[in-house]
Protein backbone atom coordinates (compact mmCIF):
# COMPACT_ATOMS: atom_id res chain seq x y z
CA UNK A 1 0.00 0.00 0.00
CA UNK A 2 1.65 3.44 -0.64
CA UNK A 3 1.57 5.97 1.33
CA UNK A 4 -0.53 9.04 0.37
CA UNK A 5 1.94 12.14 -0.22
CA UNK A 6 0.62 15.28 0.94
CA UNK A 7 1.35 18.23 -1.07
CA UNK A 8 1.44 21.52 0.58
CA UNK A 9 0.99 24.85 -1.57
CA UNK A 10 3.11 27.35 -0.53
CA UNK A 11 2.06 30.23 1.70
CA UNK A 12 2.48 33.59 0.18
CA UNK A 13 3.80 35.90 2.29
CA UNK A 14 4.72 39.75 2.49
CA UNK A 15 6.81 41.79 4.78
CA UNK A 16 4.91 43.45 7.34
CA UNK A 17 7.08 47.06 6.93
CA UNK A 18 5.83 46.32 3.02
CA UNK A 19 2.44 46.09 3.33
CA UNK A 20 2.35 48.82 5.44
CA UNK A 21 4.26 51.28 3.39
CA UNK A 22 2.09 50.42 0.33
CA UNK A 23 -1.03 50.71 2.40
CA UNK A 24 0.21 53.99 3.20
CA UNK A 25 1.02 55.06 0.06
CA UNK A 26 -2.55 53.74 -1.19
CA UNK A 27 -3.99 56.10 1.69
CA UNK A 28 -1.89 59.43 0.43
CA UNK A 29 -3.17 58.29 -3.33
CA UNK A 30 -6.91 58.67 -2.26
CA UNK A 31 -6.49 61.50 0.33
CA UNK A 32 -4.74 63.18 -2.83
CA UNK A 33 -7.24 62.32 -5.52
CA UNK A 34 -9.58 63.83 -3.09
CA UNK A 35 -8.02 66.82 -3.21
CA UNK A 36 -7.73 67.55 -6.61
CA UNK A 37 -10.67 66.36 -7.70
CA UNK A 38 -12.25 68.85 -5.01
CA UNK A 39 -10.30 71.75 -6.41
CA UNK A 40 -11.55 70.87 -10.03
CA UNK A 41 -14.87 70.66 -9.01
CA UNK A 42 -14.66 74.29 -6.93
CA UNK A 43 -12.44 75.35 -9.57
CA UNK A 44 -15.75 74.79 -12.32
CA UNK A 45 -17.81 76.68 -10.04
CA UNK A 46 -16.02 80.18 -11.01
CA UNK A 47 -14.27 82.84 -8.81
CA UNK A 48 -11.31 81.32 -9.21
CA UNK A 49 -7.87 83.79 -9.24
CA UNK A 50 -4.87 82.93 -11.38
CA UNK A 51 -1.30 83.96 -9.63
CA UNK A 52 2.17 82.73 -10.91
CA UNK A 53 3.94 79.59 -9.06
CA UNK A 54 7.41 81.63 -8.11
CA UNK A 55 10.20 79.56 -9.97
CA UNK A 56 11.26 78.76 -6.44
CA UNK A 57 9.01 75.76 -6.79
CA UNK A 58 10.51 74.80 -9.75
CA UNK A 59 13.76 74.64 -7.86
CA UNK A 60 12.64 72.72 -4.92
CA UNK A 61 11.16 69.78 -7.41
CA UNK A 62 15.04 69.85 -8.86
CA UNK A 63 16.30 69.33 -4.91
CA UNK A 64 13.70 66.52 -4.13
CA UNK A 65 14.42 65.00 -7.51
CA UNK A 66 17.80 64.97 -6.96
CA UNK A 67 17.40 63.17 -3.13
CA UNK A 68 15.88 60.46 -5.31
CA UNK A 69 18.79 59.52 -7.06
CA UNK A 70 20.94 60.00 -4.11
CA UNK A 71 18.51 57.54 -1.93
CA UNK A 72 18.97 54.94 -4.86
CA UNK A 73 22.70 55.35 -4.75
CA UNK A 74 21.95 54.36 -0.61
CA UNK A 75 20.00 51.22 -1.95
CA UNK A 76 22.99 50.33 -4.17
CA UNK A 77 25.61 51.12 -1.75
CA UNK A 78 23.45 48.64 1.14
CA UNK A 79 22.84 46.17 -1.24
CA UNK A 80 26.71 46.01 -1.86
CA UNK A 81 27.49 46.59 1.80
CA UNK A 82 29.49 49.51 1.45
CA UNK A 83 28.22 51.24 4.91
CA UNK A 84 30.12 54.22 4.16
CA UNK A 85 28.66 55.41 1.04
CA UNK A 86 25.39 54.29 2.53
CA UNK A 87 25.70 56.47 4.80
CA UNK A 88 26.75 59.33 3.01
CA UNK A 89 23.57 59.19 0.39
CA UNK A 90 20.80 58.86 3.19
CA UNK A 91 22.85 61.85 5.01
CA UNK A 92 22.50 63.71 1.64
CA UNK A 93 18.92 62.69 0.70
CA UNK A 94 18.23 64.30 4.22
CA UNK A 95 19.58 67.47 3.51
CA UNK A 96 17.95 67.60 0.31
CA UNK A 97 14.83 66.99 1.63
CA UNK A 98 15.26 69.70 4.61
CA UNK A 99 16.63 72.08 1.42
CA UNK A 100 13.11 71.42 0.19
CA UNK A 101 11.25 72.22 2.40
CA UNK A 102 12.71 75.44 3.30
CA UNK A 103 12.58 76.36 -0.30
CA UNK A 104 8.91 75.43 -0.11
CA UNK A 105 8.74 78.15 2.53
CA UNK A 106 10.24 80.27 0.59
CA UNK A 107 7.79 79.71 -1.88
CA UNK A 108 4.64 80.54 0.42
CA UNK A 109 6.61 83.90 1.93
CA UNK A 110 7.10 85.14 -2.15
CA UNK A 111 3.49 84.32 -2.81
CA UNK A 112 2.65 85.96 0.71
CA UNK A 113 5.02 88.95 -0.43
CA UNK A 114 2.58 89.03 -4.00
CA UNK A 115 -0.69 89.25 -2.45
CA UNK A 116 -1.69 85.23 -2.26
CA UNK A 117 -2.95 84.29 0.92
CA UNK A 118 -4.00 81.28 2.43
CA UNK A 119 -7.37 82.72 3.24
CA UNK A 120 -7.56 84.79 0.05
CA UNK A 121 -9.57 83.20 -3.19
CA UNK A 122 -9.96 79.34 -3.19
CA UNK A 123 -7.41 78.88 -5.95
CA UNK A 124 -4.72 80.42 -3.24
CA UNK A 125 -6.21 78.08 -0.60
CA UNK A 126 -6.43 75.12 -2.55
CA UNK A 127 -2.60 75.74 -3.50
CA UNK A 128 -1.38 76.38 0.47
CA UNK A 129 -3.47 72.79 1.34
CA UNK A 130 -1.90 71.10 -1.45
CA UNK A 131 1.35 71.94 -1.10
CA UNK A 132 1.40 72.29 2.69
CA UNK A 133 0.16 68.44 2.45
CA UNK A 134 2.93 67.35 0.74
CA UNK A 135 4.91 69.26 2.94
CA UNK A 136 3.82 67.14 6.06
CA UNK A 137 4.47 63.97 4.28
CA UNK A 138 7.76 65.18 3.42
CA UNK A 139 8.40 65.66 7.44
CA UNK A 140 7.43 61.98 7.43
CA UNK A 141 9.56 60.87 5.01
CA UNK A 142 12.08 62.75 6.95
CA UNK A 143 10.98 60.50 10.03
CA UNK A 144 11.88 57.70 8.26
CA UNK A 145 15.18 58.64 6.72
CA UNK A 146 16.41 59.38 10.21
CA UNK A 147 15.59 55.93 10.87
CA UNK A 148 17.38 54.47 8.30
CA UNK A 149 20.42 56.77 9.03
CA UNK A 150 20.39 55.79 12.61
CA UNK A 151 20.21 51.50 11.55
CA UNK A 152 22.86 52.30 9.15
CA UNK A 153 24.84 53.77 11.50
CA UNK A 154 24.09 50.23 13.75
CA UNK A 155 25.31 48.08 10.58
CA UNK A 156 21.24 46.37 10.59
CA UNK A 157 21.08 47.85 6.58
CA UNK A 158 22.96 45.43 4.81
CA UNK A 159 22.79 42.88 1.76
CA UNK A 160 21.33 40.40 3.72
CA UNK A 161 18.64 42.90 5.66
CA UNK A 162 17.45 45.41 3.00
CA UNK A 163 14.05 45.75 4.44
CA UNK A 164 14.32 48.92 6.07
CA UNK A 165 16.08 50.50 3.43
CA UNK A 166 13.88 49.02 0.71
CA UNK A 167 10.52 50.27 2.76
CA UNK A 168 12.36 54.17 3.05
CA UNK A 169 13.36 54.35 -0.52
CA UNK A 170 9.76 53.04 -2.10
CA UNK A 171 8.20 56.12 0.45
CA UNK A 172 10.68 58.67 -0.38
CA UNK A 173 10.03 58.13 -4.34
CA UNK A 174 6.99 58.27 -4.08
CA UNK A 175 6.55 61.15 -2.11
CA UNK A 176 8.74 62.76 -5.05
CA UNK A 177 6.80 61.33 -7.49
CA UNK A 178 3.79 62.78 -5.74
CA UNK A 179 4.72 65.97 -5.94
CA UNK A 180 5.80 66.11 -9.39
CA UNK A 181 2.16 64.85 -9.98
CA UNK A 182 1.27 68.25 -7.79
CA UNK A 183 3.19 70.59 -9.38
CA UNK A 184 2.33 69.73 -12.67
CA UNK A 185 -1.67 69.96 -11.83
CA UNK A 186 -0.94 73.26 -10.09
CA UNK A 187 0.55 74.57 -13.16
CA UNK A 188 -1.99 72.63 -15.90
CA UNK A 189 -5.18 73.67 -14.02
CA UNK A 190 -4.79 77.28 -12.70
């Protein structure tokens, strides 16, 4: 009599820090689309005041895009375990993201300085929110940088553990992503 052979299907897992940074990121999406589709809709409705984005903006989307390659060079250098360099490009992707948002500020005090308020039309409100928004999840992003800094720092980012590093890299470009998406709908729909 043989015996009967059970066959087991394999159990498909995901990392918990994973899921949790895509659920995030699938939060943001909606809380986004939200937003824009509630300035298009007041934007329809009329009273609606055009004002220039100061190239300042511009500028700060060159800074953040620029973290992004230096937080992939931190990937590469982990993946390769050259702690050194891995610290050097989250250390710089930190900066750059601080350089943002101060240039961000920057931004709001020019607009301030041309008459565009937070509480002025709903085109200068809806452009405060929106940016301001991103802002915030910028600070987060920060949050987690300094995380990763301070585990690279311990040795824990490595070739063999890339988790962390993986999780902070997927937020931080698309948190850049997410504002390119911004920027350009700020300057497409005025």
């Amino acid at each position: 009599m043989k015996k009967d052979i059970e066959i087991t299907k394999p159990i498909l897992t995901v990392n918990k820090w994973k899921f949790i940074v895509w659920l995030f990121i699938v939060t943001i999406i909606m809380f986004f689309a939200a937003f824009t589709s509630a300035y298009l809709v007041r934007r329809a409705e009329g009273n609606w005041t055009e004002f220039e984005i100061p190239p300042i903006f511009y500028y700060s989307t060159a800074v953040l895009l620029l973290s992004s390659v230096f937080m992939h060079l931190g990937y590469k250098a982990a993946k390769k375990d050259n702690f050194n360099s891995l610290k050097l490009y989250i250390s710089i992707t930190f900066v750059a993201g601080m350089i943002f948002l101060v240039m961000q500020y920057m931004g709001w005090t020019i607009l301030q300085k041309e008459g565009v308020f937070l509480k002025g039309n709903p085109a200068e409100s809806f452009y405060y929110i929106l940016t301001g928004l991103h802002g915030f999840h910028l600070v987060t992003g920060l949050v987690v940088l300094f995380f990763s800094f301070l585990e690279a720092f311990k040795m824990n980012i490595h070739a063999k553990n890339l988790i962390r590093i993986e999780v902070c890299a997927t937020y931080w470009h698309f948190l850049d992503i997410l504002w390119v998406y911004l920027l350009l709908f700020l300057v497409f729909f005025r």
